[in-house]
N, C-alpha and C. Protein backbone atom coordinates (compact mmCIF):
# COMPACT_ATOMS: atom_id res chain seq x y z
N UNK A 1 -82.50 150.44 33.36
CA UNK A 1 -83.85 150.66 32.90
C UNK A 1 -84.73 151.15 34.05
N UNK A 2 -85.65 151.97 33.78
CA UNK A 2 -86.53 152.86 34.90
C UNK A 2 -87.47 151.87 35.01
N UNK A 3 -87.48 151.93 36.32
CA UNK A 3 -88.98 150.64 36.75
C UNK A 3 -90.27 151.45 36.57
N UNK A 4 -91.13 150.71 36.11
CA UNK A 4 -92.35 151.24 36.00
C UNK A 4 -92.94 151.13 37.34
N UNK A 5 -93.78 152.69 37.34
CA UNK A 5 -94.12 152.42 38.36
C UNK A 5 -95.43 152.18 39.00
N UNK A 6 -96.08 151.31 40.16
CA UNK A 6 -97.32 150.86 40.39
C UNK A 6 -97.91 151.74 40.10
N UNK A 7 -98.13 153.16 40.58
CA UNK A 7 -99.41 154.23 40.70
C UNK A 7 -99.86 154.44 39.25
N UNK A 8 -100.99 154.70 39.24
CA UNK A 8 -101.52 154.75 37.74
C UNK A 8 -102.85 156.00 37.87
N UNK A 9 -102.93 156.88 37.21
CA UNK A 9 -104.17 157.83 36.86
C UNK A 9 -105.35 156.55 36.81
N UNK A 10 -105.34 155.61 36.13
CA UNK A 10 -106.47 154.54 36.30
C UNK A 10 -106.77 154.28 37.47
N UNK A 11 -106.12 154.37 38.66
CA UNK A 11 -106.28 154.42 40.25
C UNK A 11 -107.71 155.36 40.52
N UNK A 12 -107.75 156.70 40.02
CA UNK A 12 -108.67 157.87 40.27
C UNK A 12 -109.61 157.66 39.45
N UNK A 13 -109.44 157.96 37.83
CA UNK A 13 -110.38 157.58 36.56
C UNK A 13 -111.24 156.68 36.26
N UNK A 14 -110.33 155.55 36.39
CA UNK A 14 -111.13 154.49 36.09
C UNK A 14 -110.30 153.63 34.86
N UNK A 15 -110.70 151.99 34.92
CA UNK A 15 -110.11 151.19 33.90
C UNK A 15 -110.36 151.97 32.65
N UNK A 16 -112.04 152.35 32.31
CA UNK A 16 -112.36 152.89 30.69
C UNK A 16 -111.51 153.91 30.31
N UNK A 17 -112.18 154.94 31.29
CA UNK A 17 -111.68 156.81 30.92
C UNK A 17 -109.63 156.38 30.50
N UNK A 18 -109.45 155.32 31.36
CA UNK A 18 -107.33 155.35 31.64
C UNK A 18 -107.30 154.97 29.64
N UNK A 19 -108.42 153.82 29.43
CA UNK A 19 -108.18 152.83 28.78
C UNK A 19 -108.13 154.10 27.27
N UNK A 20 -108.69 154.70 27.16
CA UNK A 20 -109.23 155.40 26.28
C UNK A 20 -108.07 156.73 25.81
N UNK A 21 -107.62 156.62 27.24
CA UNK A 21 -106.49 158.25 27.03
C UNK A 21 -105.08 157.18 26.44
N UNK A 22 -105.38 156.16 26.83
CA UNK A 22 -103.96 155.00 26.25
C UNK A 22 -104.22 154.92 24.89
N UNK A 23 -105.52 155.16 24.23
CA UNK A 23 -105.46 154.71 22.89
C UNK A 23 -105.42 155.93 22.35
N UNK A 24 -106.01 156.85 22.96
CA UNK A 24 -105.53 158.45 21.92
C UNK A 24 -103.95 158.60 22.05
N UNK A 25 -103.42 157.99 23.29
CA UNK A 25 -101.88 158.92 23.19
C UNK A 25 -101.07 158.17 22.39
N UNK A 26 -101.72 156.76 22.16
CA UNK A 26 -100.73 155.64 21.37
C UNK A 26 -101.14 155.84 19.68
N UNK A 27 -102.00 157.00 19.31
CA UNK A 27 -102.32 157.26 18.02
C UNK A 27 -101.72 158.63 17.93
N UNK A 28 -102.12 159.26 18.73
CA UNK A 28 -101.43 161.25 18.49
C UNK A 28 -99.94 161.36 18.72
N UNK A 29 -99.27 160.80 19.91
CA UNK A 29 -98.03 161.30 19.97
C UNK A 29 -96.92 161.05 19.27
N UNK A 30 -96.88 159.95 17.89
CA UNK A 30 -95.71 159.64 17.23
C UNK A 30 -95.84 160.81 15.84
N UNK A 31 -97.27 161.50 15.41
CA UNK A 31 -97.02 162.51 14.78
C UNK A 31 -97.75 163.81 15.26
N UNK A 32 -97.77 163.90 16.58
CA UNK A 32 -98.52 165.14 17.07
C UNK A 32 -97.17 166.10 17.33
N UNK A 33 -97.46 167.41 17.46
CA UNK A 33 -96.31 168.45 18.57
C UNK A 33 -96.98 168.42 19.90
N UNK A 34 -95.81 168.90 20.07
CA UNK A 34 -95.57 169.38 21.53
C UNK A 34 -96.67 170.42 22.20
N UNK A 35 -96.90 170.97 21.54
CA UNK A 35 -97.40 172.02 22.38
C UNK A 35 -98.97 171.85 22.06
N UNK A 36 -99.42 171.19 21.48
CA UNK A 36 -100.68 170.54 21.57
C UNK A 36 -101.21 169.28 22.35
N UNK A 37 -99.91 168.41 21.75
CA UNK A 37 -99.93 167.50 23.12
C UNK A 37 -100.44 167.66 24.86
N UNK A 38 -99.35 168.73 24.81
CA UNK A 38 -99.24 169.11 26.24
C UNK A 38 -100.49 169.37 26.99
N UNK A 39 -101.27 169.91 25.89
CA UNK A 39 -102.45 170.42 26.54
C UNK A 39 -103.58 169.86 26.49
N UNK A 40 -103.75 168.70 25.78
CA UNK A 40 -104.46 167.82 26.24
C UNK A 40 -104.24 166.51 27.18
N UNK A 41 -102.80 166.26 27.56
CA UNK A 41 -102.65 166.01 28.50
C UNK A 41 -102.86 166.12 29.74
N UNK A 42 -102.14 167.55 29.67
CA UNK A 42 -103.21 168.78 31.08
C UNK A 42 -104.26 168.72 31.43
N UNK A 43 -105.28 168.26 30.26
CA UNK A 43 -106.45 168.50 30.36
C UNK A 43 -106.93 167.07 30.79
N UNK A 44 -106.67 165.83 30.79
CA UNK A 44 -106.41 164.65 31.12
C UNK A 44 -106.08 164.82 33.12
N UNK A 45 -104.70 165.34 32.89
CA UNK A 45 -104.77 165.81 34.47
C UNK A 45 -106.06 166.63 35.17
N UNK A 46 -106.37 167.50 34.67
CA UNK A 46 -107.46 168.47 35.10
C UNK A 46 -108.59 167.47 35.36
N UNK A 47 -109.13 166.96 34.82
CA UNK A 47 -110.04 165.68 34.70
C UNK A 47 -109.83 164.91 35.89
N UNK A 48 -108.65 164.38 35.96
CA UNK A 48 -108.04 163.52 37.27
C UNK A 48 -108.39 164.02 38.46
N UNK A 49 -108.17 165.83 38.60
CA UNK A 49 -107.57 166.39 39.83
C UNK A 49 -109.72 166.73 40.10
N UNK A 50 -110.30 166.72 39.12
CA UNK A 50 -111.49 166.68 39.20
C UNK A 50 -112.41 165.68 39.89
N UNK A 51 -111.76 164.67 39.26
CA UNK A 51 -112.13 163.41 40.23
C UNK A 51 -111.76 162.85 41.69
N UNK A 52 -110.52 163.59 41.61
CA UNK A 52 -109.73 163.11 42.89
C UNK A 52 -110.35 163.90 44.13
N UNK A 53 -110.92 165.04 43.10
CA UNK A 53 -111.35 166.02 44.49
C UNK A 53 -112.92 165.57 45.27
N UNK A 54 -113.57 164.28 44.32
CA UNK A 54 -114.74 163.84 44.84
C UNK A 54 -114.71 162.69 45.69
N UNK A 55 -113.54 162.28 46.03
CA UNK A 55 -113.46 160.99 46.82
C UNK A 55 -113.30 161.23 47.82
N UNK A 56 -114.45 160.41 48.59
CA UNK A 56 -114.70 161.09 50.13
C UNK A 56 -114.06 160.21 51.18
N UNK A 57 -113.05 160.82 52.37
CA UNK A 57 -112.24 160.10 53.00
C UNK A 57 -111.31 159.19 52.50
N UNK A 58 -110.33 160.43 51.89
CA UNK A 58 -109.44 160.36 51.18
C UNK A 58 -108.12 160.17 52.22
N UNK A 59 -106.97 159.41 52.25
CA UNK A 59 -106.13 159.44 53.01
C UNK A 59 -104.65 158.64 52.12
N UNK A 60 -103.51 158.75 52.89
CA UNK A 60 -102.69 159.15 51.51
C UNK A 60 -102.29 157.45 51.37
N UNK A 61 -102.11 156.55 52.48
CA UNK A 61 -102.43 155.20 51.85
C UNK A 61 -103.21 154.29 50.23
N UNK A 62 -104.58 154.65 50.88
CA UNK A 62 -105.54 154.05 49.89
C UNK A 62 -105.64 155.21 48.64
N UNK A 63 -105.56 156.36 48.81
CA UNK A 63 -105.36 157.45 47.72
C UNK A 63 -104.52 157.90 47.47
N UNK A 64 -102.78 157.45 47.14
CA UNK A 64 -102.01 158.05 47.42
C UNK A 64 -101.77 159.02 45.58
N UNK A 65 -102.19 158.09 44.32
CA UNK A 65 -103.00 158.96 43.46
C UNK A 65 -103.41 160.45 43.43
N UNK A 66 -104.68 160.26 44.27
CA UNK A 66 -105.68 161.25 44.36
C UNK A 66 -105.08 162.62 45.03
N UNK A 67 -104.21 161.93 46.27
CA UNK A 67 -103.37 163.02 46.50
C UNK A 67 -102.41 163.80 46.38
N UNK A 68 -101.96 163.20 45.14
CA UNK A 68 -100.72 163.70 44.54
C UNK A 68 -100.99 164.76 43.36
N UNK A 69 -102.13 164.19 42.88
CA UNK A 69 -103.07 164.81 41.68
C UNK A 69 -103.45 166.08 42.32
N UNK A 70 -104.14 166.47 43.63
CA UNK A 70 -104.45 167.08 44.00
C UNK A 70 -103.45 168.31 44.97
N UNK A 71 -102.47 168.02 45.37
CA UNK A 71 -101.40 168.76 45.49
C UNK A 71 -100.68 168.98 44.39
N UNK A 72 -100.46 168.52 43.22
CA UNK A 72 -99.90 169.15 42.07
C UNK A 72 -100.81 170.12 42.08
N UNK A 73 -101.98 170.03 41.76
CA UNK A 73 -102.95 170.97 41.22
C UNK A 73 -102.83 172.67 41.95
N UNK A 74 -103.07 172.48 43.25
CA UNK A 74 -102.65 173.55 44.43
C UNK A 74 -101.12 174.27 44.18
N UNK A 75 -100.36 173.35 44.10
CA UNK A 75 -98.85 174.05 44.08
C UNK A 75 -98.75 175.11 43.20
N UNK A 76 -99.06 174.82 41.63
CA UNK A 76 -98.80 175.67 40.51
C UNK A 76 -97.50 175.83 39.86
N UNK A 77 -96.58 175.53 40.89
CA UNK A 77 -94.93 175.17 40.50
C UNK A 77 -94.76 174.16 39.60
N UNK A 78 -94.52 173.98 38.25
CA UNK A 78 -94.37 173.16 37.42
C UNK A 78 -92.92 172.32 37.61
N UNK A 79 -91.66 172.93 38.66
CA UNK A 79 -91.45 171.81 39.20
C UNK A 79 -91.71 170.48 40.32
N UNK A 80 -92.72 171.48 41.07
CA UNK A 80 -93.17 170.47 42.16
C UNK A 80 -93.93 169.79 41.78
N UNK A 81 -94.45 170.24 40.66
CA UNK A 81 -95.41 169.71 39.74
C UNK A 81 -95.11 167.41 39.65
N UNK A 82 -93.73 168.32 38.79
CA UNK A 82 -93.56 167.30 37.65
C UNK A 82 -92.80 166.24 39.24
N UNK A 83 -92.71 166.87 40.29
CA UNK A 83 -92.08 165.88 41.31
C UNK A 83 -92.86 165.15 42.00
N UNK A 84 -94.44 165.52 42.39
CA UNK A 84 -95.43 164.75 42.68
C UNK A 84 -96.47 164.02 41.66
N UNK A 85 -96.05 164.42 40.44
CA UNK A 85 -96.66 163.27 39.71
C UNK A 85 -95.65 162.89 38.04
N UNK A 86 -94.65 163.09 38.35
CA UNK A 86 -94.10 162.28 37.17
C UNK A 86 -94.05 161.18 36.84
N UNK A 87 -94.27 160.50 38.30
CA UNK A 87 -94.50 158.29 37.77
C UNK A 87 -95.77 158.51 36.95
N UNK A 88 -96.59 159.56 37.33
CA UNK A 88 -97.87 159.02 36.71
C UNK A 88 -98.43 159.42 35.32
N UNK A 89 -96.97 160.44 34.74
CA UNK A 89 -97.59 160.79 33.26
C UNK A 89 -96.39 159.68 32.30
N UNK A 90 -94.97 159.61 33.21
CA UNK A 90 -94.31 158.47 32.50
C UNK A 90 -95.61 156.96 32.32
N UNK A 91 -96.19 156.99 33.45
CA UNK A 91 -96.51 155.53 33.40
C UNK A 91 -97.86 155.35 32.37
N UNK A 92 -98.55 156.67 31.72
CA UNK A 92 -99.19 156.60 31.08
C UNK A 92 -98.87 157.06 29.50
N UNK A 93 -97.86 157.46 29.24
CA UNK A 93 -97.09 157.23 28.25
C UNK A 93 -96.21 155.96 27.91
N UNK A 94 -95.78 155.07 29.27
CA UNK A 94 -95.26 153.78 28.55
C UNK A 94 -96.65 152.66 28.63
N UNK A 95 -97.59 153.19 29.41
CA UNK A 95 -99.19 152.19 28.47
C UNK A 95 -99.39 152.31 27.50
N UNK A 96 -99.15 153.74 26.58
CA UNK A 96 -99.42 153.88 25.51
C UNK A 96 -98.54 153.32 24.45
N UNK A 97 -97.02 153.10 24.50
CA UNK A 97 -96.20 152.64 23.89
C UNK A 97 -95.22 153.95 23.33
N UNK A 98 -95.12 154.66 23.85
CA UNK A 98 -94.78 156.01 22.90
C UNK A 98 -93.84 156.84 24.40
N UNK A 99 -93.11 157.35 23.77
CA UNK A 99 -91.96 158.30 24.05
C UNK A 99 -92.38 160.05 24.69
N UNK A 100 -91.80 160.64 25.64
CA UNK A 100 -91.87 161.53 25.99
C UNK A 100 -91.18 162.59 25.49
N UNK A 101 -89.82 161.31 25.87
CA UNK A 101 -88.52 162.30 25.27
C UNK A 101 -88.51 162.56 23.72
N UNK A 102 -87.98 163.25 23.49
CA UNK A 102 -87.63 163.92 21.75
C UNK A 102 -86.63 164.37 21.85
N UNK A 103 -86.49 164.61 20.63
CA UNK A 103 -84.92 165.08 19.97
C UNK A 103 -85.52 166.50 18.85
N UNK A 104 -84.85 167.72 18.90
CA UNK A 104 -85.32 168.44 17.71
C UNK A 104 -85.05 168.28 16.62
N UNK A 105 -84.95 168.53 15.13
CA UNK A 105 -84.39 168.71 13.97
C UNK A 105 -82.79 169.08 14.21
N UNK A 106 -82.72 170.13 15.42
CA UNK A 106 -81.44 170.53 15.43
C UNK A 106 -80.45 169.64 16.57
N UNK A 107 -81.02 169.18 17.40
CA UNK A 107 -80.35 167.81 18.03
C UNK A 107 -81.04 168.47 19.28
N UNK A 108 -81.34 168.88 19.74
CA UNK A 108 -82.20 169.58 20.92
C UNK A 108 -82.77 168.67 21.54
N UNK A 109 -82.94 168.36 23.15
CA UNK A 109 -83.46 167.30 24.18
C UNK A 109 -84.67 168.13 24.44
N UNK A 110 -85.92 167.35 24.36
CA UNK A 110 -86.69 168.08 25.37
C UNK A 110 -88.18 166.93 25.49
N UNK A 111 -88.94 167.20 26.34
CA UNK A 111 -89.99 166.30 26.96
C UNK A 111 -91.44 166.96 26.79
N UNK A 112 -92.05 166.36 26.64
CA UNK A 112 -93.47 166.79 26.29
C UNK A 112 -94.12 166.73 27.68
N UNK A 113 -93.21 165.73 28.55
CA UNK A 113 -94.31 165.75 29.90
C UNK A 113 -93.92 166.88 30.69
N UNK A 114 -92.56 167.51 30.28
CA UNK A 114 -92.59 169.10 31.06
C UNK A 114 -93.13 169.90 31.08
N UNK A 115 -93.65 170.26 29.10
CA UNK A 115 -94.42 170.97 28.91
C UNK A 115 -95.86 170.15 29.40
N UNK A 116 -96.31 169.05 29.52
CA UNK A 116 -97.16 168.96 30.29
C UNK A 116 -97.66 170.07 31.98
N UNK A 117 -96.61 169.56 32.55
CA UNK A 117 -96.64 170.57 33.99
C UNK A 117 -96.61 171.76 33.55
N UNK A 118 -95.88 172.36 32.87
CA UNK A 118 -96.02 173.91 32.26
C UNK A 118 -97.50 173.95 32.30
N UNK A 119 -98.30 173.25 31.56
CA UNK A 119 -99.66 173.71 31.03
C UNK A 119 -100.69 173.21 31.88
N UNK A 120 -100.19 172.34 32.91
CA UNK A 120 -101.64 171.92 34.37
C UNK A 120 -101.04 173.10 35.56
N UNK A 121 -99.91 173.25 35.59
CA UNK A 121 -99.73 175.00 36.50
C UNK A 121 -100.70 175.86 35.64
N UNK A 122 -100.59 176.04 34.45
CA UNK A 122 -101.07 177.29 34.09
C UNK A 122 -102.73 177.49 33.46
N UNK A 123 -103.03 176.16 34.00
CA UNK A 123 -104.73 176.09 33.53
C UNK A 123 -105.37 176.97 33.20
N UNK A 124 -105.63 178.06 34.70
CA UNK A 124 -106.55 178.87 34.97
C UNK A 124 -105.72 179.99 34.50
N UNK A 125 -104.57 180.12 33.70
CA UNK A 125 -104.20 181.21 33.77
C UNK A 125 -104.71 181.63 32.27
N UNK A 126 -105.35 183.04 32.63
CA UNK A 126 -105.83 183.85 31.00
C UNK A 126 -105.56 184.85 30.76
N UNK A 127 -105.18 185.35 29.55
CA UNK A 127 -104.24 186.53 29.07
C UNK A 127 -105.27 187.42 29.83
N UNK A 128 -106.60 187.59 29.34
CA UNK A 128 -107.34 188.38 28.79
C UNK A 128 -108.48 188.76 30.50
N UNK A 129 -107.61 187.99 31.38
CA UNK A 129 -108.44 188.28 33.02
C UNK A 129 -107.57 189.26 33.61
């Protein structure tokens, strides 16, 4: 069994804002998709990497959060992505009570928190710029 792990987005956010994204994800994700999910998740991160960027004398001890949030954000690599902050979207999906992983109709593996990183790399990105 995967240990849960200490670091938490509630570290940066806050008890409420954490408390609040635990009760939307523990209502949307057992009949939401994927690709809606994802992006309000992202947008959850974006929020984070927003906050993280206001904490003054930041160092990777006491913020080690803030700085992970904030080097995901910079990288844009949706695998380096998902390597500096995957404790922290698992660990806010098992607050919520609810599953990442899925299965398709056709037996297909796949994760919503990948497509998560897919969609906090590609924030700023717009067809139409």
């Amino acid at each position: 069994m995967m240990r849960k792990s200490k670091r938490s987005l509630q570290d940066v956010v806050g008890e409420e804002t954490y408390s609040v994204w635990v009760d939307m994800l523990r209502t949307l994700v057992p009949d939401g998709r994927t690709h809606r999910l994802s992006v309000v998740i992202a947008g959850m991160l974006q929020y984070t990497f927003e906050v993280a960027e206001e904490i003054e004398n930041r160092n990777e001890d006491e913020h080690s959060v803030a700085m992970s949030i904030i080097d995901a954000a910079e990288s844009g690599n949706p695998d380096d992505i998902k390597e500096l902050i995957h404790d922290l979207v698992a660990r806010l999906f098992d607050d919520a009570g609810v599953a990442y992983e899925r299965i398709s109709k056709r037996g297909q593996h796949y994760s919503i928190a990948d497509e998560v990183y897919n969609e906090f790399a590609s924030w700023f990105d717009y067809p139409w710029d």
